[in-house]
C-alpha atoms as a PDB file:
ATOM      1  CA  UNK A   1      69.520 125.914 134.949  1.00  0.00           C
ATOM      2  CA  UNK A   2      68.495 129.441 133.984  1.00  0.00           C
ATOM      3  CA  UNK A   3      69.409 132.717 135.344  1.00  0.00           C
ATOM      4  CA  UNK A   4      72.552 131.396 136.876  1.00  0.00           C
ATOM      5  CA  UNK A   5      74.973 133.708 135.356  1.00  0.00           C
ATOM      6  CA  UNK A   6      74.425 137.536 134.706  1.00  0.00           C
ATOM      7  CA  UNK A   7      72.996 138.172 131.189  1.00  0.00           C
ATOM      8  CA  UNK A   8      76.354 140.672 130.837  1.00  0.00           C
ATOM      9  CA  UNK A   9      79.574 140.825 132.188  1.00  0.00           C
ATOM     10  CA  UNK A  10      80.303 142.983 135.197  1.00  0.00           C
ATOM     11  CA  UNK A  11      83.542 143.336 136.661  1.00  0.00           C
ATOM     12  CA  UNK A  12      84.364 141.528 139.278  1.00  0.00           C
ATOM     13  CA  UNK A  13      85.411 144.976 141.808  1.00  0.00           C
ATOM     14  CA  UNK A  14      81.679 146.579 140.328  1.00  0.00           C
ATOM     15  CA  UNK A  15      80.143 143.229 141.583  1.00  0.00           C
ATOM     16  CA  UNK A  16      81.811 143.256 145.226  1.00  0.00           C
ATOM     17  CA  UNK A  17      81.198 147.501 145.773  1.00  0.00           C
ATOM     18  CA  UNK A  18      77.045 146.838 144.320  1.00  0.00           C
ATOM     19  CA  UNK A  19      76.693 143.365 147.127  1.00  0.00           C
ATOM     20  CA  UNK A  20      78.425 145.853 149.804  1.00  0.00           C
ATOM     21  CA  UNK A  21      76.320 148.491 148.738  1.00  0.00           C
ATOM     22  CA  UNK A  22      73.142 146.437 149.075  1.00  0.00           C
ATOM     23  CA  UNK A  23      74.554 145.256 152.340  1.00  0.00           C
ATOM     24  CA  UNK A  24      74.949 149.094 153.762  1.00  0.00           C
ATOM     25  CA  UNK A  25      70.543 149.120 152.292  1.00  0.00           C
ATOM     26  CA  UNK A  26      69.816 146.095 153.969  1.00  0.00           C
ATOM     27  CA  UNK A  27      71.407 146.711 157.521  1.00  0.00           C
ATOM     28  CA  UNK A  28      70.601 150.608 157.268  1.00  0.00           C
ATOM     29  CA  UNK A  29      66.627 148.719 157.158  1.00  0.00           C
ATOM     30  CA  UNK A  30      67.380 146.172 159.778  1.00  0.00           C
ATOM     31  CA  UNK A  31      68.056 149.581 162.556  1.00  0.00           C
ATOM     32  CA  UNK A  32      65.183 151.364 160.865  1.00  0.00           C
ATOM     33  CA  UNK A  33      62.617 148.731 161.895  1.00  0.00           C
ATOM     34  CA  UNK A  34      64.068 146.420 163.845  1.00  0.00           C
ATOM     35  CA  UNK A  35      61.275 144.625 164.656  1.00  0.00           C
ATOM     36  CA  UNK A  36      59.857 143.880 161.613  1.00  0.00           C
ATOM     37  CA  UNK A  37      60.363 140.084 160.764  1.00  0.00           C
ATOM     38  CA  UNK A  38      59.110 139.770 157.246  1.00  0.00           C
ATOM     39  CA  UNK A  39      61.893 142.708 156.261  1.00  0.00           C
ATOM     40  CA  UNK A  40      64.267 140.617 158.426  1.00  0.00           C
ATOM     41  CA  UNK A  41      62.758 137.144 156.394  1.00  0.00           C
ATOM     42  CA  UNK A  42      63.046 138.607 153.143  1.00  0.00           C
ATOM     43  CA  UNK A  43      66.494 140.262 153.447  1.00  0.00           C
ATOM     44  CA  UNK A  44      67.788 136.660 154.545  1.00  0.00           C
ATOM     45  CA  UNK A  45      65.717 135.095 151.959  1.00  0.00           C
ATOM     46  CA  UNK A  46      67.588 136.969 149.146  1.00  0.00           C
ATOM     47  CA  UNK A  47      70.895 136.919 150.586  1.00  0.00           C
ATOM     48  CA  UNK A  48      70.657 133.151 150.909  1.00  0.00           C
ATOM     49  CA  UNK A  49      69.568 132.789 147.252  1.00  0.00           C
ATOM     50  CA  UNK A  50      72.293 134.770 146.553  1.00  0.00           C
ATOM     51  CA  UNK A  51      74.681 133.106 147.762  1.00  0.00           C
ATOM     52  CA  UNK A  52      73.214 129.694 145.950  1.00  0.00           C
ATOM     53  CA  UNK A  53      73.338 131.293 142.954  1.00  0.00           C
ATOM     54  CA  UNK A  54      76.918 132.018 143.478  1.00  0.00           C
ATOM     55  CA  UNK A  55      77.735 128.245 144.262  1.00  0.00           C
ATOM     56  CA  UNK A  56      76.143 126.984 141.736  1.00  0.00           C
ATOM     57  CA  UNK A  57      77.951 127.368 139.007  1.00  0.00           C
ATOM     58  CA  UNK A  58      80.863 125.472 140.410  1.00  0.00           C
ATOM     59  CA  UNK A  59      78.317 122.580 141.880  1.00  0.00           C
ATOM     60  CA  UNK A  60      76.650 121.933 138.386  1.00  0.00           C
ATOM     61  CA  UNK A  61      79.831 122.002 136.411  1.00  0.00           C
ATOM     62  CA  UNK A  62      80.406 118.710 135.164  1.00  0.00           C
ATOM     63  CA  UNK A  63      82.950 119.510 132.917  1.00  0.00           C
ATOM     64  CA  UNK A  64      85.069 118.263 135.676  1.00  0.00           C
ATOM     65  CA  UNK A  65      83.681 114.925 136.227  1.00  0.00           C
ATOM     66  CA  UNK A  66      85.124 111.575 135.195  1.00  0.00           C
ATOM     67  CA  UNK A  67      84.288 109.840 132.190  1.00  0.00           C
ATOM     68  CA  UNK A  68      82.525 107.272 133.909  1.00  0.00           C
ATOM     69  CA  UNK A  69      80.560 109.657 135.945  1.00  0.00           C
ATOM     70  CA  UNK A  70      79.333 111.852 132.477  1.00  0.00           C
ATOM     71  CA  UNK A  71      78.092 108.493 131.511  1.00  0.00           C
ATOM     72  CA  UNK A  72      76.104 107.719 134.615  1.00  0.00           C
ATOM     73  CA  UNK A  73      74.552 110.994 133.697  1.00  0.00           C
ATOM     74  CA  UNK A  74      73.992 110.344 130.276  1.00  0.00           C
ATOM     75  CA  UNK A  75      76.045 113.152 128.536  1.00  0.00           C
ATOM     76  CA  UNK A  76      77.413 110.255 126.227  1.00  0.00           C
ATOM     77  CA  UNK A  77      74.011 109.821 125.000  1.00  0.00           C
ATOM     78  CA  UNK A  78      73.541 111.516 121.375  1.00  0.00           C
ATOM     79  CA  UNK A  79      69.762 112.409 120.978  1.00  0.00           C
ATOM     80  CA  UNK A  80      69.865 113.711 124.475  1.00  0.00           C
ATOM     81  CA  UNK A  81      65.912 114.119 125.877  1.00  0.00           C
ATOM     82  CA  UNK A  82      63.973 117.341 127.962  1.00  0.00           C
ATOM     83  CA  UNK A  83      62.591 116.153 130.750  1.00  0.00           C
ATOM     84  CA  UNK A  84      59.243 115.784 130.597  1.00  0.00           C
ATOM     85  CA  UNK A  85      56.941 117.248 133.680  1.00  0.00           C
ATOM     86  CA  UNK A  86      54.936 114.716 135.390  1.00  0.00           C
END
């Protein structure tokens, strides 16, 4: 899955004062124009993908899967195949 980890390393205090600082942003908007549901949509939107993106990297780990289960999946096959769309 792309784009699931940062393309550098930022330390983990940086990380947590920039996501509180875009917090302050995004509630500083919500008294601003408190009526405005698409701002409300989008800020929800992003948070929520967010906070996927921070999940999945545990969820899509399968280094911690049983044998058995890595070879329901496949990852004991040797020539292993992109999906194809369609």
């Amino acid at each position: 899955m792309l784009n699931l980890r940062a393309s550098e390393s930022v330390d983990p205090d940086v990380q947590r004062e920039n996501l509180e600082l875009l917090a302050k942003f995004n509630e500083e908007h919500r008294r601003k124009y408190p009526f405005d549901s698409e701002l409300e949509a989008r800020i929800r939107n992003y948070e929520l993908a967010a906070r996927m993106q921070l999940a999945a990297g545990g969820v899509l780990d399968l280094s911690k899967e049983s044998d058995a289960t890595r070879k329901l999946y496949g990852l004991d096959n040797p020539e292993p195949r992109a999906m194809e769309p369609g």
